[in-house]
C-alpha atoms as a PDB file:
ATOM      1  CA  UNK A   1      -1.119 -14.692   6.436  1.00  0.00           C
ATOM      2  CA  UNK A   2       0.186 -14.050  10.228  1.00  0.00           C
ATOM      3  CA  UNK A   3      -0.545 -16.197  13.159  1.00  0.00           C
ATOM      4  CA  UNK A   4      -3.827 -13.457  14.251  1.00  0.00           C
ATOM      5  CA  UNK A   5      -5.368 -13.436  10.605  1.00  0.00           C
ATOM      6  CA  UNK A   6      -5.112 -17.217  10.738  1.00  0.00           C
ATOM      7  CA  UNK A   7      -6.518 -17.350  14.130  1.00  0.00           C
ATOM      8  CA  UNK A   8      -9.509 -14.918  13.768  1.00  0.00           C
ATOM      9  CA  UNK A   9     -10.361 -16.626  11.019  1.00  0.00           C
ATOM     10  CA  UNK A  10     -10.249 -20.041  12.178  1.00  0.00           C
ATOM     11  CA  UNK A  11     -12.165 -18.360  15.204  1.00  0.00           C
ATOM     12  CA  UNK A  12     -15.173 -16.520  12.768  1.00  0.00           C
ATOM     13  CA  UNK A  13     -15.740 -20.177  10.943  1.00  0.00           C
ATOM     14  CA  UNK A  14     -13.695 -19.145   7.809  1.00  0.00           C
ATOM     15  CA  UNK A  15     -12.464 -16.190   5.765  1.00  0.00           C
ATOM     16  CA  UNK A  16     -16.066 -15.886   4.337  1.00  0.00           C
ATOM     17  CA  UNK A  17     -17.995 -16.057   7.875  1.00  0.00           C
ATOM     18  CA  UNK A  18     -15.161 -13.377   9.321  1.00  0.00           C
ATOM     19  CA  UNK A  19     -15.690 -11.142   5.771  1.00  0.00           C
ATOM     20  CA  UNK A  20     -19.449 -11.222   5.984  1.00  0.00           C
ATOM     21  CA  UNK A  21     -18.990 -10.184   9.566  1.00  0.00           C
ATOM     22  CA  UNK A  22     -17.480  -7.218   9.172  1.00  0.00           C
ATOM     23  CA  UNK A  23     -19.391  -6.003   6.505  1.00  0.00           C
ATOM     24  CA  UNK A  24     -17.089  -6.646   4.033  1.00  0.00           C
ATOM     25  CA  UNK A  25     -17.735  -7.169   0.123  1.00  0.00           C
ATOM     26  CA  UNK A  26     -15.300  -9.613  -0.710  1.00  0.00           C
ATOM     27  CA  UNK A  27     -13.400 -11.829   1.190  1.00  0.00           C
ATOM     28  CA  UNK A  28      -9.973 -11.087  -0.472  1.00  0.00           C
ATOM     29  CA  UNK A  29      -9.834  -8.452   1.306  1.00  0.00           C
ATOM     30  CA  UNK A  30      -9.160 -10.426   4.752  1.00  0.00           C
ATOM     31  CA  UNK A  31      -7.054 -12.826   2.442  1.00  0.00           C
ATOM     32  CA  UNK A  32      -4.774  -9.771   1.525  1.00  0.00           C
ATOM     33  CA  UNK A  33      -4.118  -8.819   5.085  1.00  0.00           C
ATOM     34  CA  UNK A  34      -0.428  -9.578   6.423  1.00  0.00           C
ATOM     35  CA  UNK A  35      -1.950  -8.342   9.449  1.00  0.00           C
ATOM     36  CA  UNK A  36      -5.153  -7.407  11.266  1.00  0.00           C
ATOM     37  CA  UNK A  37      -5.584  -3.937  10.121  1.00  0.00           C
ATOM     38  CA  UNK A  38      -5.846  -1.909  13.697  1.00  0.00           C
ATOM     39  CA  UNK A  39      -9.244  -0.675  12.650  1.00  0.00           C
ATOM     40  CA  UNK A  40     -10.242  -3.631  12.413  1.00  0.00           C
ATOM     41  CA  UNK A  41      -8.863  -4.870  15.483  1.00  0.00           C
ATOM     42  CA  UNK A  42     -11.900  -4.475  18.466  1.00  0.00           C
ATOM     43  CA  UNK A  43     -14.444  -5.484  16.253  1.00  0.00           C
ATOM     44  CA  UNK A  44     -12.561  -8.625  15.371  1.00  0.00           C
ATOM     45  CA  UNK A  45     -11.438  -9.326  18.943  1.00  0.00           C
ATOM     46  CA  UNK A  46     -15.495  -8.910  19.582  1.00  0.00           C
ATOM     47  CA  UNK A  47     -16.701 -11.019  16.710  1.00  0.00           C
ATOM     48  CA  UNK A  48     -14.443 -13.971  17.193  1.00  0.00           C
ATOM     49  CA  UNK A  49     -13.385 -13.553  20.807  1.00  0.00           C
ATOM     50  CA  UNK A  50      -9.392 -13.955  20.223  1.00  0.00           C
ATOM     51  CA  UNK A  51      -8.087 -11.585  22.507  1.00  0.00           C
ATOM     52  CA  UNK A  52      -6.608  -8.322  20.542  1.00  0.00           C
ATOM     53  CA  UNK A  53      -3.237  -9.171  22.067  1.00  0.00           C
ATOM     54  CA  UNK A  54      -2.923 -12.304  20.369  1.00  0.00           C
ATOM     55  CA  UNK A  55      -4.559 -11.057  17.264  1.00  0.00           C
ATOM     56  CA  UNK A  56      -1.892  -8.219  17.115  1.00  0.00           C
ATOM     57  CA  UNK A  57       1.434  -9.544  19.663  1.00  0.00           C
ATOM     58  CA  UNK A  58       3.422  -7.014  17.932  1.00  0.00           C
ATOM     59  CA  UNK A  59       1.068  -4.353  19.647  1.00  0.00           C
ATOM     60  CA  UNK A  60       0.473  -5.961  22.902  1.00  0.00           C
ATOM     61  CA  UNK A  61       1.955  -3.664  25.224  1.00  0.00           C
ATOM     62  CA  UNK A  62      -0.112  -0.931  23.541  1.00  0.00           C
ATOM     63  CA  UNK A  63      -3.059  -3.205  24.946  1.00  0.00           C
ATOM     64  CA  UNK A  64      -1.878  -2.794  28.840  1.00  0.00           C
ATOM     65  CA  UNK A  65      -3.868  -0.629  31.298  1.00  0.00           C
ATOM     66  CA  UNK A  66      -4.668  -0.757  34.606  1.00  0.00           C
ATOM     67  CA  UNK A  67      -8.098  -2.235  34.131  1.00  0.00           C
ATOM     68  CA  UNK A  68      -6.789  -4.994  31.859  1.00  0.00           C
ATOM     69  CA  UNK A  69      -4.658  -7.728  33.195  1.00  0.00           C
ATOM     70  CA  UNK A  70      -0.979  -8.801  31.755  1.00  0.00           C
ATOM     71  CA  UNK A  71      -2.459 -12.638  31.054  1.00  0.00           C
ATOM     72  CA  UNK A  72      -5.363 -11.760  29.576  1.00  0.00           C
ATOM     73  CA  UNK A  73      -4.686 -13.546  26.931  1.00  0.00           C
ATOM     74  CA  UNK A  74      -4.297 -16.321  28.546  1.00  0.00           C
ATOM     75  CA  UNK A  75      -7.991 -15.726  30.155  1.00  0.00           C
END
C-alpha cells in the first residue's frame, strides 16, 4: 500500500470507514489498491480532506492550474 492509500485511509478512520464511504462492497477492494485509482481520486480528496496531490505525488503537476496554488498541499 503507497504513502496516499495509507494516508486516506488513516484520514477516513480506517479501510472500512473509507470503503463504506465510497460506496464500496468490500473493503479489499481499497486493500488491493497500489494506488488511489484516479476515479477515485476527488471523491477521496473530498471525503478525507488529503489534498489529491499528496494522495497521488506521482500526478501532481497534472493537479496545477491557475486557480490552484503550488503549496496547496501544504495548505
Amino acid at each position: 500500500m503507497d504513502t496516499g492509500v495509507k494516508r486516506a485511509v488513516k484520514a477516513a478512520g480506517g479501510v472500512r470507514p473509507l470503503a463504506r464511504a465510497l460506496g464500496l462492497k468490500s473493503h479489499t477492494a481499497v486493500l488491493a489498491w497500489d494506488k488511489i485509482p484516479m476515479r477515485r481520486l476527488l471523491v477521496i480528496e473530498e471525503i478525507t480532506g488529503v489534498p489529491r496531490e499528496q494522495l497521488r505525488p506521482d500526478l501532481a503537476k497534472l493537479f496545477l492550474s491557475p486557480d490552484r496554488p503550488k503549496n496547496a498541499a501544504c495548505a
